[in-house]
Protein backbone atom coordinates (compact mmCIF):
# COMPACT_ATOMS: atom_id res chain seq x y z
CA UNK A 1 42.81 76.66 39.26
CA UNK A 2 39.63 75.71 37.54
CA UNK A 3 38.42 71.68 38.63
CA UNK A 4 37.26 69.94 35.71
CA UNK A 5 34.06 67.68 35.94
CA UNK A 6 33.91 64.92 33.70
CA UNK A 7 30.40 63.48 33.04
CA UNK A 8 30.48 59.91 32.06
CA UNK A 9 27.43 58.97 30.68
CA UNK A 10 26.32 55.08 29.90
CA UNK A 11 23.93 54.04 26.85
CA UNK A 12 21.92 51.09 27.81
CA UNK A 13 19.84 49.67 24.71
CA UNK A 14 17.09 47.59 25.75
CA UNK A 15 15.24 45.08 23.76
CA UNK A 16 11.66 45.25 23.39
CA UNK A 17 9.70 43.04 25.81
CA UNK A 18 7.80 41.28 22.99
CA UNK A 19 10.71 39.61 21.65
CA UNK A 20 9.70 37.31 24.21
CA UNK A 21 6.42 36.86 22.93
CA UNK A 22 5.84 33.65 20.88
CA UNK A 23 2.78 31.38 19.75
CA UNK A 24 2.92 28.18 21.66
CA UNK A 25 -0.49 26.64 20.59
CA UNK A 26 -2.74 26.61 17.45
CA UNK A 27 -6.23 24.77 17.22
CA UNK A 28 -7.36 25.06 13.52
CA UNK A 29 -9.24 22.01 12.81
CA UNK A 30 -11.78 21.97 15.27
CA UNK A 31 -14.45 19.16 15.99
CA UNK A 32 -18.25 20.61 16.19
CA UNK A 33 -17.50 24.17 14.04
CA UNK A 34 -15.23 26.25 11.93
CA UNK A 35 -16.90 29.27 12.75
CA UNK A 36 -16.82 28.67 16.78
CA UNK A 37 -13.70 26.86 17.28
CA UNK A 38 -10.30 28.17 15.91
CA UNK A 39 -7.93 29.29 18.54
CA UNK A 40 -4.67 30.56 19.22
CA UNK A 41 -2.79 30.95 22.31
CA UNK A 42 0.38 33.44 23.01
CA UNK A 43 3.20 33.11 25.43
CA UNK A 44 5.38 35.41 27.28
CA UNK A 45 8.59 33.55 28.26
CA UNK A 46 9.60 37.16 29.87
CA UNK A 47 9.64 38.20 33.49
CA UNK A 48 7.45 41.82 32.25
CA UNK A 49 4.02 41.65 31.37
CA UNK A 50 3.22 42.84 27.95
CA UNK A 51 0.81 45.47 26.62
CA UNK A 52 -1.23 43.52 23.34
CA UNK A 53 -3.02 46.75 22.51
CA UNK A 54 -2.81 46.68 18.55
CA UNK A 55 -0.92 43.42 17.81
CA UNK A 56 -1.97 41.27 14.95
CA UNK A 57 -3.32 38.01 14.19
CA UNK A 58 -2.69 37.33 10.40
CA UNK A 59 -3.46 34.59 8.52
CA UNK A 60 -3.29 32.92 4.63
CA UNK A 61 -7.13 34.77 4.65
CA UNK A 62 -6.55 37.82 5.91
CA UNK A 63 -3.43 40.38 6.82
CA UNK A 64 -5.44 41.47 9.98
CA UNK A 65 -7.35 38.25 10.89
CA UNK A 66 -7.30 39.49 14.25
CA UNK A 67 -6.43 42.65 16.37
CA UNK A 68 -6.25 42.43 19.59
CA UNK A 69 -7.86 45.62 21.32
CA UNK A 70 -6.80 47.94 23.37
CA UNK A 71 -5.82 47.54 27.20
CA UNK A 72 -5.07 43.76 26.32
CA UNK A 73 -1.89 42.32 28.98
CA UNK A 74 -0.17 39.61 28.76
CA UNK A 75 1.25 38.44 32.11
CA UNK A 76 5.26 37.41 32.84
CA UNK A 77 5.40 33.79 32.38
CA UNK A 78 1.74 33.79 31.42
CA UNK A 79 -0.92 33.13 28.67
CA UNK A 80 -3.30 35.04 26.01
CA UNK A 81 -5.71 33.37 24.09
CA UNK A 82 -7.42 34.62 21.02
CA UNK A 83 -10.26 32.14 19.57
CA UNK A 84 -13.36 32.56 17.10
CA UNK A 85 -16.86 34.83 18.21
CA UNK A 86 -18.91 32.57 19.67
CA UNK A 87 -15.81 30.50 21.60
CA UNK A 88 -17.49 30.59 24.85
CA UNK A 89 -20.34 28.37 23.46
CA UNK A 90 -19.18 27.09 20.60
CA UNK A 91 -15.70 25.57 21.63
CA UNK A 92 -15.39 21.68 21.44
CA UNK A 93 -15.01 21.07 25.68
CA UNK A 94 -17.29 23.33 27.83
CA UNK A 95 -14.14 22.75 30.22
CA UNK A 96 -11.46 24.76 28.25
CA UNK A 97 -11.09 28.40 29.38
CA UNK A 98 -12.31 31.50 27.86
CA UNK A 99 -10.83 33.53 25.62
CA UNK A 100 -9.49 36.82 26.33
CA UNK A 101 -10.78 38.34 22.96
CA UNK A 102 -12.66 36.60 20.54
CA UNK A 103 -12.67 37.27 16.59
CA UNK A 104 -13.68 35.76 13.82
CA UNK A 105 -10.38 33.64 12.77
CA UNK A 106 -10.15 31.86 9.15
CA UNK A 107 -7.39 29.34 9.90
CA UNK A 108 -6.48 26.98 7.11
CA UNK A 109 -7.07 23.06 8.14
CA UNK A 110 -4.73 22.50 4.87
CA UNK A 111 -1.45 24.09 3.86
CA UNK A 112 -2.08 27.05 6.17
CA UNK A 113 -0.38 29.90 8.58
CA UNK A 114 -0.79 32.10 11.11
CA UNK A 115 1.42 34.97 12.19
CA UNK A 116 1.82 37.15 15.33
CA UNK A 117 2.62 41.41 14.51
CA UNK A 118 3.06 44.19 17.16
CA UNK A 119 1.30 47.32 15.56
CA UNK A 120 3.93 48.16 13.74
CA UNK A 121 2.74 44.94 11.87
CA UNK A 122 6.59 43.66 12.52
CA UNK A 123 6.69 40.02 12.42
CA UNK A 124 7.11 38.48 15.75
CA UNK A 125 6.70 34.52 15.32
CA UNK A 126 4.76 32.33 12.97
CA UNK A 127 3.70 28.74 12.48
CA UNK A 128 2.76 26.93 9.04
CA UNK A 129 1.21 23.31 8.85
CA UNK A 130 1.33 21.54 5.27
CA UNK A 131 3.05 21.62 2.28
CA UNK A 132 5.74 25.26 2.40
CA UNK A 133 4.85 25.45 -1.39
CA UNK A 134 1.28 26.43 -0.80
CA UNK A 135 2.07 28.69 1.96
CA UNK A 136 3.29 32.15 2.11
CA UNK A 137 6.29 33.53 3.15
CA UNK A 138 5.96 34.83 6.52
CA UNK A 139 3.64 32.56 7.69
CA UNK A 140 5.87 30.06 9.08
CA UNK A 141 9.48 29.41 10.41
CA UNK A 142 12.01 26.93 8.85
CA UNK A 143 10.29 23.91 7.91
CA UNK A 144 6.37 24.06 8.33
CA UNK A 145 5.15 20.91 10.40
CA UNK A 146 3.09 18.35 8.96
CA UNK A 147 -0.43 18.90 10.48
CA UNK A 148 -2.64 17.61 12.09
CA UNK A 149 -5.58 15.54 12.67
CA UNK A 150 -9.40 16.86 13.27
CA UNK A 151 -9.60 17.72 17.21
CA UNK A 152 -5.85 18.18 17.53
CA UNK A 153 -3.77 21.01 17.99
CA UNK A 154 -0.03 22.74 16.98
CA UNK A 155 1.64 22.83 20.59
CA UNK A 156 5.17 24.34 20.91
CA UNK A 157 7.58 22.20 22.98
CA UNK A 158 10.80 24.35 21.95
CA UNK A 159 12.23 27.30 20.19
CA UNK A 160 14.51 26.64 17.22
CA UNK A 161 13.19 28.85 14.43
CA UNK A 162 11.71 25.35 12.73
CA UNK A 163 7.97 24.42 13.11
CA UNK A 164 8.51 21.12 12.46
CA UNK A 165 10.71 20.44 15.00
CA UNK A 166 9.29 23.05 17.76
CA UNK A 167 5.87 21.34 17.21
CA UNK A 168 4.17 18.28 18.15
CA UNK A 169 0.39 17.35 17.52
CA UNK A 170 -1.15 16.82 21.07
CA UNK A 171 -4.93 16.98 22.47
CA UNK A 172 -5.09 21.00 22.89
CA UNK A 173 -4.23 22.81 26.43
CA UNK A 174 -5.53 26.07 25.47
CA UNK A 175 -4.69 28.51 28.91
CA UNK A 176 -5.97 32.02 28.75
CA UNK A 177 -4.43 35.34 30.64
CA UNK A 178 -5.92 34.23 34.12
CA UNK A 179 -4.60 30.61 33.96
CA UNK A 180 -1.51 29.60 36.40
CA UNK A 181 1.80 30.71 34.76
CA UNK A 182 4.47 28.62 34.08
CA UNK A 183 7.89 28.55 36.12
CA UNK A 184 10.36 29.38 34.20
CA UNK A 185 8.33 29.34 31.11
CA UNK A 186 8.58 25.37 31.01
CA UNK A 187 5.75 22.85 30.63
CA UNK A 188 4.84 19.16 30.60
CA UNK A 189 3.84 17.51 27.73
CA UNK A 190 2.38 13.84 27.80
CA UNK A 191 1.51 11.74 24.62
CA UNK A 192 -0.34 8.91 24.78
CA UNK A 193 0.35 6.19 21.86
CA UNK A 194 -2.58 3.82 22.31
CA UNK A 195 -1.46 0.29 19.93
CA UNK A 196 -4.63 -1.12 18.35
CA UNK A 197 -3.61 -5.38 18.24
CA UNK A 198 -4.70 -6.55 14.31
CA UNK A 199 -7.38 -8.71 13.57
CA UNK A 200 -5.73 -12.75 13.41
CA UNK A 201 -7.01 -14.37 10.68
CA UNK A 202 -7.49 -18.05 12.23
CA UNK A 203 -8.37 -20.01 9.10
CA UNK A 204 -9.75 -19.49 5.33
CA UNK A 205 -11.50 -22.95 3.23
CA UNK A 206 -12.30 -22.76 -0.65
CA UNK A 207 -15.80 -24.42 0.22
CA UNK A 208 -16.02 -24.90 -3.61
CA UNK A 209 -14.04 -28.22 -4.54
CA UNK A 210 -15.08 -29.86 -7.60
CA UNK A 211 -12.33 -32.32 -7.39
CA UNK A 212 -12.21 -33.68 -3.54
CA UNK A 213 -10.26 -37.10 -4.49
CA UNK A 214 -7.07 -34.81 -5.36
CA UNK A 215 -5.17 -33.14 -2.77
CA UNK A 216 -5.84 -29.21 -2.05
CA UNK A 217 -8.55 -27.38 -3.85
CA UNK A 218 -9.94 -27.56 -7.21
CA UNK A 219 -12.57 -25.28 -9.07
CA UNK A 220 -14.02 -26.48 -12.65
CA UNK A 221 -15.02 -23.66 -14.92
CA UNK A 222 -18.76 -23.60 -16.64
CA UNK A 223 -18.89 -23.65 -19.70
CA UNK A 224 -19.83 -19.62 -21.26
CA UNK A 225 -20.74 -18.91 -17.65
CA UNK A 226 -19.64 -17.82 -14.40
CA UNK A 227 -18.78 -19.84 -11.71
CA UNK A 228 -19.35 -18.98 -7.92
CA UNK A 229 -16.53 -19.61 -5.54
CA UNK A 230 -17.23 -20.43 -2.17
CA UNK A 231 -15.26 -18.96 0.57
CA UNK A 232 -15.16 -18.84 4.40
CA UNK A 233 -12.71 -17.75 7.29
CA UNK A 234 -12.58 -17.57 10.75
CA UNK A 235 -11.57 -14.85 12.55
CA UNK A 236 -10.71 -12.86 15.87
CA UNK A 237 -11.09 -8.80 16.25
CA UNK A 238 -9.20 -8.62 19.68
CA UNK A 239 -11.35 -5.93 21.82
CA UNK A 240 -14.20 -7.26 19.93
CA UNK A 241 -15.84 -7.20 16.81
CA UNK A 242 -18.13 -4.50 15.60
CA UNK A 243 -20.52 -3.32 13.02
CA UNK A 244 -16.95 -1.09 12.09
CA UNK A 245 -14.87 -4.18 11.85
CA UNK A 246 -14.59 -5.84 7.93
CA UNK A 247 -13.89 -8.69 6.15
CA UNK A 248 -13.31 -8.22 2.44
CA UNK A 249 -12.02 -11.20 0.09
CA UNK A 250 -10.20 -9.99 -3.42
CA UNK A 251 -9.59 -11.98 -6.16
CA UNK A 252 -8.26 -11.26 -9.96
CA UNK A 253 -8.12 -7.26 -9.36
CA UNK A 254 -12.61 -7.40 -7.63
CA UNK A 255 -13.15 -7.44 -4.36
CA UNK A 256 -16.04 -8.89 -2.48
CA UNK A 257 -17.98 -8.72 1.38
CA UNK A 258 -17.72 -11.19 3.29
CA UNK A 259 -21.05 -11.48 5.88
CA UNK A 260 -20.54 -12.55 9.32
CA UNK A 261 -22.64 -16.38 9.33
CA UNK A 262 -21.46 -17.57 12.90
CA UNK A 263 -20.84 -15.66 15.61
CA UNK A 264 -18.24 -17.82 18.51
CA UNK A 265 -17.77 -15.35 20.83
CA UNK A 266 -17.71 -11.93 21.27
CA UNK A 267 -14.32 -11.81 19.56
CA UNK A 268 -14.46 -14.31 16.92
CA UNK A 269 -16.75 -14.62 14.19
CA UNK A 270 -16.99 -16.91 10.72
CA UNK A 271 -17.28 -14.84 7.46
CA UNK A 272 -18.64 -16.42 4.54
CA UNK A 273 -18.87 -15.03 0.83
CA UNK A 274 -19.03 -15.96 -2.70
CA UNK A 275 -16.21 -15.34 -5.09
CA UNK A 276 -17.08 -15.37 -9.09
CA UNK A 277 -14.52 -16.74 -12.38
CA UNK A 278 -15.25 -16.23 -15.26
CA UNK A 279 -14.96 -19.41 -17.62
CA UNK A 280 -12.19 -17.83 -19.88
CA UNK A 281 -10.12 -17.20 -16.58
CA UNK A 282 -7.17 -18.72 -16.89
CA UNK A 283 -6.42 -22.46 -16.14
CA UNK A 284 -3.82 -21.60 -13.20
CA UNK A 285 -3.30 -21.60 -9.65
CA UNK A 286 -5.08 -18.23 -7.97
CA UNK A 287 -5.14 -16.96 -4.11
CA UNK A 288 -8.15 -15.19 -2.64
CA UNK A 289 -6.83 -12.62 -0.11
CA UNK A 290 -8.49 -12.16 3.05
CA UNK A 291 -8.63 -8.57 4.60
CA UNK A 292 -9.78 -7.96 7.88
CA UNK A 293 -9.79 -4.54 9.40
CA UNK A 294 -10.85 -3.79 13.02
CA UNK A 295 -12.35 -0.18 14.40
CA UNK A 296 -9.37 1.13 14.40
CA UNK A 297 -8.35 0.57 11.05
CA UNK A 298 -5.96 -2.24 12.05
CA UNK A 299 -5.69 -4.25 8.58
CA UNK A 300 -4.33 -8.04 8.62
CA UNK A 301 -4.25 -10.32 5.31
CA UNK A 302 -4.13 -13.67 4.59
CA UNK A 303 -4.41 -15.73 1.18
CA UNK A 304 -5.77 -19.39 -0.15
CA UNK A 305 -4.66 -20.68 -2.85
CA UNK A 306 -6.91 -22.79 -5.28
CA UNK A 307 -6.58 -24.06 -8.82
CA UNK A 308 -8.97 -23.49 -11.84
CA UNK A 309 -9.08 -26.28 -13.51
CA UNK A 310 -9.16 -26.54 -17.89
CA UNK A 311 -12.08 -26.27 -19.56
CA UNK A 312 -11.82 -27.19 -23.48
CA UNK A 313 -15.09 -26.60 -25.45
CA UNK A 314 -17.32 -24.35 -28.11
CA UNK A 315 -20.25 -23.82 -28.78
CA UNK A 316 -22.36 -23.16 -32.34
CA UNK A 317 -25.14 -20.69 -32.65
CA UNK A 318 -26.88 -22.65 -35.39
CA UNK A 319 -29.02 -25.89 -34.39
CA UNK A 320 -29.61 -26.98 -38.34
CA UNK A 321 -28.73 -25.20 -41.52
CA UNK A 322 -31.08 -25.43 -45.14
CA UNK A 323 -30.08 -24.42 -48.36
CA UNK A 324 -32.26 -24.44 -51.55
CA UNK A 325 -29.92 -25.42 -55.09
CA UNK A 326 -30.74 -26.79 -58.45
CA UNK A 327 -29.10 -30.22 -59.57
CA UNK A 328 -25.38 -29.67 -61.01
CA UNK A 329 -24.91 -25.70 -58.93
CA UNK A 330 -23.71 -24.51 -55.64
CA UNK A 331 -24.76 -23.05 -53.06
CA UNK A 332 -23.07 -21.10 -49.79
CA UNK A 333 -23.89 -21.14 -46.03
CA UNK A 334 -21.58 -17.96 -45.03
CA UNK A 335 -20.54 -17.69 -41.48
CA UNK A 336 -20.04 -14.79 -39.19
CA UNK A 337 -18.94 -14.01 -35.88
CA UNK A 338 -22.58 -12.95 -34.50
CA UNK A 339 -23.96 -15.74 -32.34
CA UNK A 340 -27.51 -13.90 -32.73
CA UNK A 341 -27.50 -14.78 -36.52
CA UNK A 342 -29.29 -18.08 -36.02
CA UNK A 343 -28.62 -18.97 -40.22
CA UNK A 344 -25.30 -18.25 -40.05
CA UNK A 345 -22.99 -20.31 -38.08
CA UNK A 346 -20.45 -18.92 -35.94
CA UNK A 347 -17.93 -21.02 -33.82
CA UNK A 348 -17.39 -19.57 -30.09
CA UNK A 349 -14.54 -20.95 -27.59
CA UNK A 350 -16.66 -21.18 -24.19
CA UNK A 351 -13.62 -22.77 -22.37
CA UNK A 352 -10.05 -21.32 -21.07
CA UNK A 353 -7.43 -22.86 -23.80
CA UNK A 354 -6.93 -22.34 -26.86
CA UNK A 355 -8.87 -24.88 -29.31
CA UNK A 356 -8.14 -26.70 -32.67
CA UNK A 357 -11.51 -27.55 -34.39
CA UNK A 358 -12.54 -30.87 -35.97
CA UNK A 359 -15.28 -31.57 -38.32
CA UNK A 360 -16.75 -34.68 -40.12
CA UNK A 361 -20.43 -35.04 -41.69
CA UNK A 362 -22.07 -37.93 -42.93
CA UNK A 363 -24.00 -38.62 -46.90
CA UNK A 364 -26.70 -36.40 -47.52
CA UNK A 365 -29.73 -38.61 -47.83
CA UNK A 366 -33.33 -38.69 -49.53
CA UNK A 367 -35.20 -41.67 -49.53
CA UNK A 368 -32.61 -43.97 -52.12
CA UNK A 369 -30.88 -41.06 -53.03
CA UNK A 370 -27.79 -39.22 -51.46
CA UNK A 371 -25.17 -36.35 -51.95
CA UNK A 372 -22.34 -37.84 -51.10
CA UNK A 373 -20.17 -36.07 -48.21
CA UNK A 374 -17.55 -34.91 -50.34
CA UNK A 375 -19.84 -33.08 -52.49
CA UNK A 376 -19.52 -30.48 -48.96
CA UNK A 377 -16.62 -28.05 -48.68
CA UNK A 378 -15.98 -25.79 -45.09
CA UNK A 379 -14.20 -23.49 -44.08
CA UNK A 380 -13.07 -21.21 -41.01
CA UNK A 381 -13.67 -17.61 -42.74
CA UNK A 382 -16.73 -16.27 -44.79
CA UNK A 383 -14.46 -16.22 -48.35
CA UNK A 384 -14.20 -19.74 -48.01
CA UNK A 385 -10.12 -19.33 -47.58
CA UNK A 386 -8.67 -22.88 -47.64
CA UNK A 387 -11.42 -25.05 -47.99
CA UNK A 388 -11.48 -28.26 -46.86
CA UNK A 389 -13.47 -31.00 -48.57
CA UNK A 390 -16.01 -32.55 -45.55
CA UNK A 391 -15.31 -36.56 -45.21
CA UNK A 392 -16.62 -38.99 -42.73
CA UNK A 393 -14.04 -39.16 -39.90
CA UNK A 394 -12.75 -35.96 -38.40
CA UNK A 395 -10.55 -33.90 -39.88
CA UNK A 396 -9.09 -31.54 -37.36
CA UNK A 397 -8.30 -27.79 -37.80
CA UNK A 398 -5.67 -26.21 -36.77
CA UNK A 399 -6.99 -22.87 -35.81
CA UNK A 400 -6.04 -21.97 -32.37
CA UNK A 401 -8.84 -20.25 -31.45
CA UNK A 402 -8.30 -18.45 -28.46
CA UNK A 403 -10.23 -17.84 -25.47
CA UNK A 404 -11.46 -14.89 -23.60
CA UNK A 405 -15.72 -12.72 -23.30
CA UNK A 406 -15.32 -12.58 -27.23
CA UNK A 407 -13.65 -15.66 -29.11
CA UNK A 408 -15.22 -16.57 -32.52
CA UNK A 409 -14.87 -18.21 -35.80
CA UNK A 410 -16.80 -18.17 -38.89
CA UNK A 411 -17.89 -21.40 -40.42
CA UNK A 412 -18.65 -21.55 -43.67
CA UNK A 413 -20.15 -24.71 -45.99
CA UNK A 414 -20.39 -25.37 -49.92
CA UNK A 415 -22.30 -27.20 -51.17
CA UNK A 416 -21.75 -29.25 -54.76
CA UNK A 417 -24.71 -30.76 -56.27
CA UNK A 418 -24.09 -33.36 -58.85
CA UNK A 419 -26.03 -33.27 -61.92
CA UNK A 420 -27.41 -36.66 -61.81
CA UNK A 421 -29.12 -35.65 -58.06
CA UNK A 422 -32.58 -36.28 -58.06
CA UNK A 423 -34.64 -32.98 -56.61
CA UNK A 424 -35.85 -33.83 -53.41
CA UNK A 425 -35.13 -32.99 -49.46
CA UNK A 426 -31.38 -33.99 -48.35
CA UNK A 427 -30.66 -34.37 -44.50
CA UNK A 428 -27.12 -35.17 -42.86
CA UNK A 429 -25.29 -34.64 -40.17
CA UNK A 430 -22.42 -32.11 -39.18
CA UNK A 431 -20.11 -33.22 -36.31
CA UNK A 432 -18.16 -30.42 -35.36
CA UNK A 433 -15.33 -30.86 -32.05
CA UNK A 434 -13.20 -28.90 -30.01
CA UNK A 435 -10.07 -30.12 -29.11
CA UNK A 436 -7.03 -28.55 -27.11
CA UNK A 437 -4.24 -26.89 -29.06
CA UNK A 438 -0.96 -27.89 -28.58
């Protein structure tokens, strides 16, 4: 009898040891220099070391931004760090550790990726920073994470297939193949939030009160001018004030700084500056806004209120008017809106409300001899568009000229000589008054 001998025989797949190979730190925004300081560090969570020989550093820039050469290990538990030629002196601390192969790397500070390949250029793992519409495919995992600051670097704290949750921005602790693995591929990671405490705005005074016998503050307007606005705060930069710290008042859309005058302490300082209306500006209450911002970009704001006061007038561009006409004609003085045309009068509101205009004149007189008043005609418009016939008290117009940098009126005159007038030189007087429209 023939003994049968069964062979039983067991297939064992294995994964590939560099499934446990991940990127657990990127540094792409270095301090001192691009070209010196990108790096990128590799992990092996496994309990084999790894051969490198051929795997691939790729980037936005490049497909093979990096390949690490041959006879390159990565230990169990352990480190690999690939970082820019000229690393060694270039890097930002003297204190970090070498690299084990340097390269030139073109890491994106913006909207970039980097990618680890075995050299079978097979994706392994890959971390994006920015916005995922501006990166490739490939170049990151799940949802890219947001970035980082200059002198900071990508550190992985987990493994979840999403960058922006596996990812934190830390001060970089690059480790190379010789630096002490970790147990049971775990680390520490501290972060630091240092608060920065706000400026406190003590105090702000309107030093410019043209009205001190009514309560709060009061500014008058000049008249077709500007008008300075005095302003002053005190205030404390705890930690200390410094040539980094401002002060910046802001008022109807400008902004102005304010220089330190009067120093307390080393923490508290009085600011002084000059504001500026304009004398259209509107007849309102306003508040100046005090900004104060610290070194550390630590903003606080306060306001004081103030009110502009009204300012009703106009001015004319003409100082005296002539006209040449025989007895028993007319003659025209046309106005404009051109306050450079010294012969032609124009009428300009150099307040903030809208005006009504009133005119009166007096006889027109040469030696015994007159033209009387009503022998003048005016109007607001250079066709002489409802005339009105001049008289001795004032007659007032109902215009509603408006204010603002360009507000004018024409003014025109007629004049009617009467046949009888005897020739001769005719002066008068033109009174001509603003008054606030209703």
């Amino acid at each position: 009898m023939k003994k049968s001998i069964l062979f039983l025989m067991m297939l064992v797949l294995i994964a590939p040891v560099y499934a446990n190979l991940q990127i657990s730190e990127v540094y792409y925004d270095p301090i001192t220099t691009e070209s010196d300081g990108e790096a990128v560090e590799i992990y092996n969570s496994g309990s084999q070391a790894v051969d490198l020989s051929g795997f691939i550093i790729s980037t936005k820039s490049s497909a093979t931004d990096a390949i690490i050469p041959q006879g390159a290990v990565i230990p169990a538990k352990g480190y690999y760090l690939i970082a820019d030629t000229g690393w060694k002196t270039g890097r930002d601390n003297a204190s970090w550790p070498d690299a084990d192969y340097e390269n030139e790397l073109t890491l994106a500070n913006t909207d970039g990726g980097v990618a680890l390949k075995n050299g079978n250029n097979s994706l392994l793992d890959a971390v994006g920073w920015g916005n995922p519409s501006n990166i490739p495919s490939g170049f990151y995992e799940g949802t890219p994470h947001s970035g980082v600051k200059e002198g900071f670097s990508l550190q992985r704290t987990k493994d979840t297939n999403d960058n922006s949750a596996d990812f934190i921005a830390a001060y970089p602790d690059l480790k190379n193949s010789r630096s002490t693995p970790s147990i049971n591929g775990t680390g520490l990671i501290l972060t630091i939030n240092i608060t920065s405490i706000a400026p406190v705005i003590e105090n702000i005074t309107i030093l410019t009160d043209d009205d001190k016998l009514t309560a709060g503050t009061q500014v008058m307007p000049l008249p077709n001018s500007q008008k300075d606005v005095k302003i002053s705060a005190r205030i404390t930069f705890p930690g200390g004030y410094t040539q980094n710290c401002t002060v910046i008042a802001s008022l109807n859309s400008r902004s102005y700084t304010l220089a330190r005058t009067n120093t307390v302490n080393a923490n508290t300082a009085v600011f002084n500056g000059t504001l500026r209306m304009e004398f259209y500006d509107e007849p309102k209450n306003y508040t100046a806004t005090i900004t104060a911002t610290n070194q550390h970009n630590t903003v606080s704001s306060a306001g004081k209120a103030f009110q502009y006061l009204t300012l009703t007038g106009i001015e004319l561009d003409a100082a005296s008017l002539s006209c040449s006409l025989a007895a028993g004609s007319v003659c025209d003085i046309v106005g404009d809106r051109n306050m450079s045309t010294k012969n032609r009068v124009t009428v300009k509101n150099i307040g903030n409300t809208v005006v009504d205009v009133g005119v009166s004149g007096t006889n027109f007189v040469s030696g015994s001899s007159s033209i009387p008043v009503g022998s003048i005609e005016y109007a607001f418009s250079s066709a002489f568009t409802n005339a009105v016939v001049l008289s001795t008290s004032s007659q007032l117009n109902s215009i509603g000229l408006g204010y603002g940098a360009a507000s004018f009126r024409e003014l025109s005159f007629r004049i009617h000589s009467p046949v009888s007038t005897p020739s001769g030189s005719y002066l008068g007087r033109i009174s001509v008054t603003a008054v606030k429209s209703d």
